[in-house]
PDB file of N, CA and C in Angstrom:
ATOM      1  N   UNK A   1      72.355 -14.276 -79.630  1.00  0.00           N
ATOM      2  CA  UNK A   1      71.721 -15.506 -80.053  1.00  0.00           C
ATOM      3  C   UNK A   1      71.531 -15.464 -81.569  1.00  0.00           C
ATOM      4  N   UNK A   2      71.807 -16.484 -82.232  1.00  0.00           N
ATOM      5  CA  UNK A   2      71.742 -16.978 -83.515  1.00  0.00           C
ATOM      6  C   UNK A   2      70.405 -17.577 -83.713  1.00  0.00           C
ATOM      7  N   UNK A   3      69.993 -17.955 -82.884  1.00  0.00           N
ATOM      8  CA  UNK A   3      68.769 -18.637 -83.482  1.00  0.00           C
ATOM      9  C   UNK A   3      67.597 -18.772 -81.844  1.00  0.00           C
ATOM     10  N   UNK A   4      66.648 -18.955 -82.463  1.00  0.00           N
ATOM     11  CA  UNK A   4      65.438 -18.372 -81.388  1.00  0.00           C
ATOM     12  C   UNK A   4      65.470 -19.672 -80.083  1.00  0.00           C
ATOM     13  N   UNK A   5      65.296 -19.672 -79.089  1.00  0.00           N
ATOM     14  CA  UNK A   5      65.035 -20.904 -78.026  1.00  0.00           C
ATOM     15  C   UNK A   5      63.596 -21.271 -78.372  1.00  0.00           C
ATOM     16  N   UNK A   6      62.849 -22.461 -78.232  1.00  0.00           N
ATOM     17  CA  UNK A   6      62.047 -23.073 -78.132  1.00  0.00           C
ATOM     18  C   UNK A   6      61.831 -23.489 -76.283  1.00  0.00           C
ATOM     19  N   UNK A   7      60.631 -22.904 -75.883  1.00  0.00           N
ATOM     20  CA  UNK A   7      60.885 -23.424 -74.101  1.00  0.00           C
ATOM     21  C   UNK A   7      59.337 -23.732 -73.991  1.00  0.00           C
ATOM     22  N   UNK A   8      59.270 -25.293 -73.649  1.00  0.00           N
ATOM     23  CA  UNK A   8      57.683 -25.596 -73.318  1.00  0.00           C
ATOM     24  C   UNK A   8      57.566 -26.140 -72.077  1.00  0.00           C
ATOM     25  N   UNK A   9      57.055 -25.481 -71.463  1.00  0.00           N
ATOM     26  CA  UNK A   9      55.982 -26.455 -70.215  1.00  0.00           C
ATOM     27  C   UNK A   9      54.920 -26.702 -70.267  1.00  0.00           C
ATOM     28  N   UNK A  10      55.046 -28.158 -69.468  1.00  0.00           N
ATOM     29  CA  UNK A  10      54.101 -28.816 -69.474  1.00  0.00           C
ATOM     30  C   UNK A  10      53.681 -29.712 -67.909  1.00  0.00           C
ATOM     31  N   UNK A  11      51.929 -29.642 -68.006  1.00  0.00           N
ATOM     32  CA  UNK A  11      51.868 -29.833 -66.289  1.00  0.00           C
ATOM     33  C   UNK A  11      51.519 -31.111 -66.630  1.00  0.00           C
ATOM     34  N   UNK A  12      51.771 -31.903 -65.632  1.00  0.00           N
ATOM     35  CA  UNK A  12      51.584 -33.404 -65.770  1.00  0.00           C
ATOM     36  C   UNK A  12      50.649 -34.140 -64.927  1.00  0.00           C
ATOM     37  N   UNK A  13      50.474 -35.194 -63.871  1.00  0.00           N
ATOM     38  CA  UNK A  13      49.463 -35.221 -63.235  1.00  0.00           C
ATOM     39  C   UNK A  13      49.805 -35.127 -61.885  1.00  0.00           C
ATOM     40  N   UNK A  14      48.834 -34.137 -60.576  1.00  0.00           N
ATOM     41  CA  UNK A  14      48.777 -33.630 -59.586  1.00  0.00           C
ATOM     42  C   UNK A  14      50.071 -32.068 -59.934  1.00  0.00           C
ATOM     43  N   UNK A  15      51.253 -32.147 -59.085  1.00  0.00           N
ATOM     44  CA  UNK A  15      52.006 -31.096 -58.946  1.00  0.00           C
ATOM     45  C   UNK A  15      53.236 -30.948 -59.844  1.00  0.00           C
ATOM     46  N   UNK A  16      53.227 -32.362 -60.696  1.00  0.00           N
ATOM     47  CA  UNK A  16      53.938 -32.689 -61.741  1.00  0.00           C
ATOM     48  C   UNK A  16      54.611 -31.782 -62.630  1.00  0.00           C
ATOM     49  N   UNK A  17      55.368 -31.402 -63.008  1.00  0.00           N
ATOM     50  CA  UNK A  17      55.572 -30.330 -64.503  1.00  0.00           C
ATOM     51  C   UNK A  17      56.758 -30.541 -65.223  1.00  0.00           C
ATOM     52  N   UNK A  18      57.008 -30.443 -66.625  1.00  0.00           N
ATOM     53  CA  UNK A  18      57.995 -30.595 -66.973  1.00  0.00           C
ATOM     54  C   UNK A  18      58.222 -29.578 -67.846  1.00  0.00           C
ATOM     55  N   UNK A  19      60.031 -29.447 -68.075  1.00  0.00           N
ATOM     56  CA  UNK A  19      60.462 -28.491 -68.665  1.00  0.00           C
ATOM     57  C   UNK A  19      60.855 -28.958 -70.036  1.00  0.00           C
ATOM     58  N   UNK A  20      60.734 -27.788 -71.350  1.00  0.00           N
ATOM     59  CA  UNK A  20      61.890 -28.695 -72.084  1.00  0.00           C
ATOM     60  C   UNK A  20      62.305 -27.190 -72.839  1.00  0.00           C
ATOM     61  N   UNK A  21      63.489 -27.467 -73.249  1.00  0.00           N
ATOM     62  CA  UNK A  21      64.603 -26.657 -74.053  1.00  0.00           C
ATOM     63  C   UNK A  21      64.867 -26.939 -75.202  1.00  0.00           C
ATOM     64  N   UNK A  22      64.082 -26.402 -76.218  1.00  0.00           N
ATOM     65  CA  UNK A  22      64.468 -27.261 -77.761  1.00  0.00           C
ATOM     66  C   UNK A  22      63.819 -28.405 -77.905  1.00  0.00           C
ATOM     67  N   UNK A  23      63.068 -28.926 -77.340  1.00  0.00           N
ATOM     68  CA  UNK A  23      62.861 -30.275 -77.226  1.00  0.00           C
ATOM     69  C   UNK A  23      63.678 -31.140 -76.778  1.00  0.00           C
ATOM     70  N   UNK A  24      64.198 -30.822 -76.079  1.00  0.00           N
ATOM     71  CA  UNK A  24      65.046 -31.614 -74.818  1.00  0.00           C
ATOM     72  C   UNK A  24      64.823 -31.047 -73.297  1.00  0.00           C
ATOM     73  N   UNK A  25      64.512 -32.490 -72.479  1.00  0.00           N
ATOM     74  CA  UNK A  25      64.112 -31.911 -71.247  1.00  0.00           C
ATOM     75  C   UNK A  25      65.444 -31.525 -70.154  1.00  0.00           C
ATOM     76  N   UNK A  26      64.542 -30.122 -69.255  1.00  0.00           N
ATOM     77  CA  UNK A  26      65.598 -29.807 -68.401  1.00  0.00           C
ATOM     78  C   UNK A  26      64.924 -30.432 -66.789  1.00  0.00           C
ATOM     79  N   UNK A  27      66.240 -31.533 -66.584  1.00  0.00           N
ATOM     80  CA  UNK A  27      65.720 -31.918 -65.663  1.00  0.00           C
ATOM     81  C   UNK A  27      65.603 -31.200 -64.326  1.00  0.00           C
ATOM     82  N   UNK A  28      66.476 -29.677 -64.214  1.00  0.00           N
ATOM     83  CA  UNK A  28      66.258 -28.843 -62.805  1.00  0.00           C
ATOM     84  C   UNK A  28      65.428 -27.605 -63.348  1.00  0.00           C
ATOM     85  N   UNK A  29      65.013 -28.050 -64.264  1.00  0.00           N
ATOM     86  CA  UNK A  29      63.631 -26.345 -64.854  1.00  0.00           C
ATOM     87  C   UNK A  29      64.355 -25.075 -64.898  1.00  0.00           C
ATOM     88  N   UNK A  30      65.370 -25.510 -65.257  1.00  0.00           N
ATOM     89  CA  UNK A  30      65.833 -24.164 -65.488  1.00  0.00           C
ATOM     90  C   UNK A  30      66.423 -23.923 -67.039  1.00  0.00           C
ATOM     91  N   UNK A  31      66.260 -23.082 -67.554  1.00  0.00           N
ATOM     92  CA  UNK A  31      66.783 -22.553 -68.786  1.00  0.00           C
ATOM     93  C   UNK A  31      67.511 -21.458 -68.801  1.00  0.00           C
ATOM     94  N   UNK A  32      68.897 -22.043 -69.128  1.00  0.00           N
ATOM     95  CA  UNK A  32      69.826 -21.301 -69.637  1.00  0.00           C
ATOM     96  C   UNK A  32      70.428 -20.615 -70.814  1.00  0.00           C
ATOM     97  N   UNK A  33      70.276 -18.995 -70.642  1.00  0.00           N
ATOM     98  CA  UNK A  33      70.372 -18.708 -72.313  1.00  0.00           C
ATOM     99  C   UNK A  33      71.771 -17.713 -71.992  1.00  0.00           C
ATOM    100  N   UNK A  34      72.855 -18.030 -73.319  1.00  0.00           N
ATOM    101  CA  UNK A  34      73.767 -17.523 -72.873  1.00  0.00           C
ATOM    102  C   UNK A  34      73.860 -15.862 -73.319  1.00  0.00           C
ATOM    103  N   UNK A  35      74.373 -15.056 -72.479  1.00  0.00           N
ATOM    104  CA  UNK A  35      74.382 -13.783 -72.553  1.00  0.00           C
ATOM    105  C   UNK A  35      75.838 -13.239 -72.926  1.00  0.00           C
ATOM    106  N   UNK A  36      75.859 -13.007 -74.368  1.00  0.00           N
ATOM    107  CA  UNK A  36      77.181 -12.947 -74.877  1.00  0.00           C
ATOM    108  C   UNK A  36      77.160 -11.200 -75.158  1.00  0.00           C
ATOM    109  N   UNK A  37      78.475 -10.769 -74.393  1.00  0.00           N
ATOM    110  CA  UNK A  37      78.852  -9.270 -74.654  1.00  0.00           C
ATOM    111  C   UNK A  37      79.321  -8.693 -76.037  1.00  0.00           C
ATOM    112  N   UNK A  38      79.713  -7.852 -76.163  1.00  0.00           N
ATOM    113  CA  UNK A  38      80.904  -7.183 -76.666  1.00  0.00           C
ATOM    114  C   UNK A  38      80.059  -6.390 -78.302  1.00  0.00           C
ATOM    115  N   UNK A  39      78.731  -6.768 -78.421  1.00  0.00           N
ATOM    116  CA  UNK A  39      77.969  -6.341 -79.866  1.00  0.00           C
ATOM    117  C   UNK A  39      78.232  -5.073 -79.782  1.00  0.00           C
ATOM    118  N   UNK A  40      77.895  -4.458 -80.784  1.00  0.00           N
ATOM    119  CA  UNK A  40      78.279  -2.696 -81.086  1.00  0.00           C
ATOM    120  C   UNK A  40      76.628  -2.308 -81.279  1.00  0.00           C
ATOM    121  N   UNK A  41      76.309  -1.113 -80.151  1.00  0.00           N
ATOM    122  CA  UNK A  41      75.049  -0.655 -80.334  1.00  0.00           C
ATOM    123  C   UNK A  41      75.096   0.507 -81.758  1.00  0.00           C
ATOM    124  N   UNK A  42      74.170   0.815 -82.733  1.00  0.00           N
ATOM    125  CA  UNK A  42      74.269   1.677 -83.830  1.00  0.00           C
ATOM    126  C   UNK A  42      74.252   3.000 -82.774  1.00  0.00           C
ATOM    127  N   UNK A  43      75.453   3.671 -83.526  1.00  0.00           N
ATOM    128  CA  UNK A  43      75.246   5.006 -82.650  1.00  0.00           C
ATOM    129  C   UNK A  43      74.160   6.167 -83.355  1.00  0.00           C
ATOM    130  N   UNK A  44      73.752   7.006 -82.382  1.00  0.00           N
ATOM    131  CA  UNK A  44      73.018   8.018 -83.046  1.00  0.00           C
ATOM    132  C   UNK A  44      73.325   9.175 -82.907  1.00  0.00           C
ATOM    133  N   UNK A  45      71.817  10.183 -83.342  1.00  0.00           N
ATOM    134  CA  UNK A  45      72.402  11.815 -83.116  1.00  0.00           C
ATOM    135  C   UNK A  45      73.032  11.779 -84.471  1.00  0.00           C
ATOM    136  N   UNK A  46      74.542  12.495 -84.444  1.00  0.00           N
ATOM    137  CA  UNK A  46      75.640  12.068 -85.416  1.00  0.00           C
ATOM    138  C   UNK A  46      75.903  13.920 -85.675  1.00  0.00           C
ATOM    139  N   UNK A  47      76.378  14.266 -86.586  1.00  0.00           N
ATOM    140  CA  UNK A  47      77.076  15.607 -86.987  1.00  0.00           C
ATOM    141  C   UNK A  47      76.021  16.211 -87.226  1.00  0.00           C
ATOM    142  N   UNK A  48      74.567  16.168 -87.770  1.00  0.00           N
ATOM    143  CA  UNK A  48      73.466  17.096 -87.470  1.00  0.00           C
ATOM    144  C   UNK A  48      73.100  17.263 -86.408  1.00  0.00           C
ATOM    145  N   UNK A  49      73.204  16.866 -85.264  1.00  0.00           N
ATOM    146  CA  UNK A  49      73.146  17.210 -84.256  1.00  0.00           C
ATOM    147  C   UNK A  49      73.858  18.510 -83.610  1.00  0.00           C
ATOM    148  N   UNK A  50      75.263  17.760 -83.625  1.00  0.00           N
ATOM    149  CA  UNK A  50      75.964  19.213 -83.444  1.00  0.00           C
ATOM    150  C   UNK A  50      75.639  20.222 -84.164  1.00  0.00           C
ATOM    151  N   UNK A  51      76.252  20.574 -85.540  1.00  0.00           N
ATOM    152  CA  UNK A  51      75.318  21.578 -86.335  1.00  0.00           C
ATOM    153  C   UNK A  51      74.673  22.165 -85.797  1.00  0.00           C
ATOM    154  N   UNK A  52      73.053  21.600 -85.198  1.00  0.00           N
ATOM    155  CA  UNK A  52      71.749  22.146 -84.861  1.00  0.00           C
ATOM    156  C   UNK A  52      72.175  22.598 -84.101  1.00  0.00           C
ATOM    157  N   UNK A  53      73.216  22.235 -82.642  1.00  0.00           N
ATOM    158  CA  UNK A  53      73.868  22.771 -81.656  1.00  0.00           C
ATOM    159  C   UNK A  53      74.596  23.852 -81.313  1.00  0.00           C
ATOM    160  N   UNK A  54      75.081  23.669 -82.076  1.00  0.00           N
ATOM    161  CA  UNK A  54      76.521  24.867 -82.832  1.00  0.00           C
ATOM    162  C   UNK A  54      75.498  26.256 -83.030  1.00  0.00           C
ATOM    163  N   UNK A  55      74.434  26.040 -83.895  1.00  0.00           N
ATOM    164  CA  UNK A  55      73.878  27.553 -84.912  1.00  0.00           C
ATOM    165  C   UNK A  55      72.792  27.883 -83.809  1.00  0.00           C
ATOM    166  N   UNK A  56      72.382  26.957 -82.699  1.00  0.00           N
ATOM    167  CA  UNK A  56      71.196  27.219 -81.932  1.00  0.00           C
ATOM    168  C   UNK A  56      72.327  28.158 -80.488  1.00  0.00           C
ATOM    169  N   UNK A  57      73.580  28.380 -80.084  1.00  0.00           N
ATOM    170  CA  UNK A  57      74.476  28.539 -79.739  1.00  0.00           C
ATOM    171  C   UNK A  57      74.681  29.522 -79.821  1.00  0.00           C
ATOM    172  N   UNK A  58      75.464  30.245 -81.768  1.00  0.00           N
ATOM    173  CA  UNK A  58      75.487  31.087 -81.914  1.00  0.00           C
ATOM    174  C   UNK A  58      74.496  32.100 -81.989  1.00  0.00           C
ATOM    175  N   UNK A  59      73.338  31.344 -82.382  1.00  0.00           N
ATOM    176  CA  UNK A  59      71.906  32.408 -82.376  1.00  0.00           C
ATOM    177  C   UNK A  59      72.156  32.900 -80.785  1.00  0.00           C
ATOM    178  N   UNK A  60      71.608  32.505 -79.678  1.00  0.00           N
ATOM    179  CA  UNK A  60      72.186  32.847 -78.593  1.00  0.00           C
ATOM    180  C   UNK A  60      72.662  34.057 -78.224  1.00  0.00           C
ATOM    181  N   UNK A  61      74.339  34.008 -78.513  1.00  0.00           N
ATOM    182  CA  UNK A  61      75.278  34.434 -78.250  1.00  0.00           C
ATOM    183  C   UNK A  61      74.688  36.411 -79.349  1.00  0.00           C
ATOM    184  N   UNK A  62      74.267  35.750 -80.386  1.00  0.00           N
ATOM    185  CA  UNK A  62      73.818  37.348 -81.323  1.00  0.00           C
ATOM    186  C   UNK A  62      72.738  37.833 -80.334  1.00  0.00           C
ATOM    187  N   UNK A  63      71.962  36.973 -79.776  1.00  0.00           N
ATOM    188  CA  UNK A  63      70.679  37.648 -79.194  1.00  0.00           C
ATOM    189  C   UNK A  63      71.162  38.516 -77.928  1.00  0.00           C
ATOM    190  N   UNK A  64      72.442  37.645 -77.035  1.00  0.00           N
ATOM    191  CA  UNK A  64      73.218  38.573 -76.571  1.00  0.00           C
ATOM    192  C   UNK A  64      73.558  39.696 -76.419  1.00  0.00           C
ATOM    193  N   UNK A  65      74.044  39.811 -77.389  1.00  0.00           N
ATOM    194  CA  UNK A  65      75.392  41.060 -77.579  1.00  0.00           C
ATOM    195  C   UNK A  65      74.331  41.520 -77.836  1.00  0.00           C
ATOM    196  N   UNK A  66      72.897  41.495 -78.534  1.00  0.00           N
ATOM    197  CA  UNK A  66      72.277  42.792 -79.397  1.00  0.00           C
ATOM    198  C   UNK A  66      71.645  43.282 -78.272  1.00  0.00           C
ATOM    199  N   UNK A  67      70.954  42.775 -77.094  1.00  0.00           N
ATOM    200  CA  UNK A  67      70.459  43.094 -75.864  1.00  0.00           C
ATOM    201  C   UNK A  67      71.409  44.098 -75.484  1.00  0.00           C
ATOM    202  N   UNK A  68      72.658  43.521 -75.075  1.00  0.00           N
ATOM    203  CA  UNK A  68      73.996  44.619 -74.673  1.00  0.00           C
ATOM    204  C   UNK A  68      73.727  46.157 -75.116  1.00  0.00           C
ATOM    205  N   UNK A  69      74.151  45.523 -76.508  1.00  0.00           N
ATOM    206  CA  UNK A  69      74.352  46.875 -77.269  1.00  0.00           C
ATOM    207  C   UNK A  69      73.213  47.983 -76.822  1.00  0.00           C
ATOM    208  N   UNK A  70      72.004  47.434 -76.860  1.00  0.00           N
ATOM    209  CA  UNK A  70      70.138  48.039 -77.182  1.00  0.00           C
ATOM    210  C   UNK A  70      70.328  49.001 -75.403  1.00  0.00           C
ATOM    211  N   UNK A  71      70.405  48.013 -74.408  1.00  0.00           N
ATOM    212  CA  UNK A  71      70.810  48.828 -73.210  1.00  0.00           C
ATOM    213  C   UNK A  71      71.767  49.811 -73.004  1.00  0.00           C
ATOM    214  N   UNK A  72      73.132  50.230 -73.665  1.00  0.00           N
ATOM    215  CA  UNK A  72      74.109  50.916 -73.896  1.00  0.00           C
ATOM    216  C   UNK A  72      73.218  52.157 -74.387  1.00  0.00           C
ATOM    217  N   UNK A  73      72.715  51.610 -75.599  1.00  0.00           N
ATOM    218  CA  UNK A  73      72.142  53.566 -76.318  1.00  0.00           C
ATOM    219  C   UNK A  73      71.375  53.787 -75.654  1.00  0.00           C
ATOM    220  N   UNK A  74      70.348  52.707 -74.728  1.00  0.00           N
ATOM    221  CA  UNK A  74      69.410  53.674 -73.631  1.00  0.00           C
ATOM    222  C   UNK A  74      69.801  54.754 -73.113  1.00  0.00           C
ATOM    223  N   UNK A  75      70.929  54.399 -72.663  1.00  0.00           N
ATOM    224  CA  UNK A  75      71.310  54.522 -71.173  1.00  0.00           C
ATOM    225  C   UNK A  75      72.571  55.794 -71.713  1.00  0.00           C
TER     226      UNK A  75
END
């Protein structure tokens, strides 16, 4: 949407009510707003992410092997 809808009701007398769209009335009360696809959501995350991923990974992988190793000279 390009520009905002305007939608007023209004009750009239006993069970009465009316709709309007812009200031134009809808004579079955219903308002139709069109739902147009295809926009591009901003992506996130991005290459610091990975990074953080990547070095939180290799930390890991050192804490690893040094466990390995530490049990080997026990033993």
């Amino acid at each position: 949407m390009t520009d905002p809808i305007k939608v007023t009701i209004t009750k009239g007398e006993g069970e009465e009510w009316t709709v309007k769209k812009n200031n134009t009335a809808e004579d079955d009360k219903i308002i139709d707003v069109e739902n147009s696809t295809g926009s591009l959501l901003p992506s996130t995350g991005g290459r610091g992410a990975i990074a953080f991923a990547v070095i939180a990974a290799l930390l890991v992988f050192g804490v690893v092997v040094s466990f390995i190793r530490d049990k080997r000279k026990e033993a």
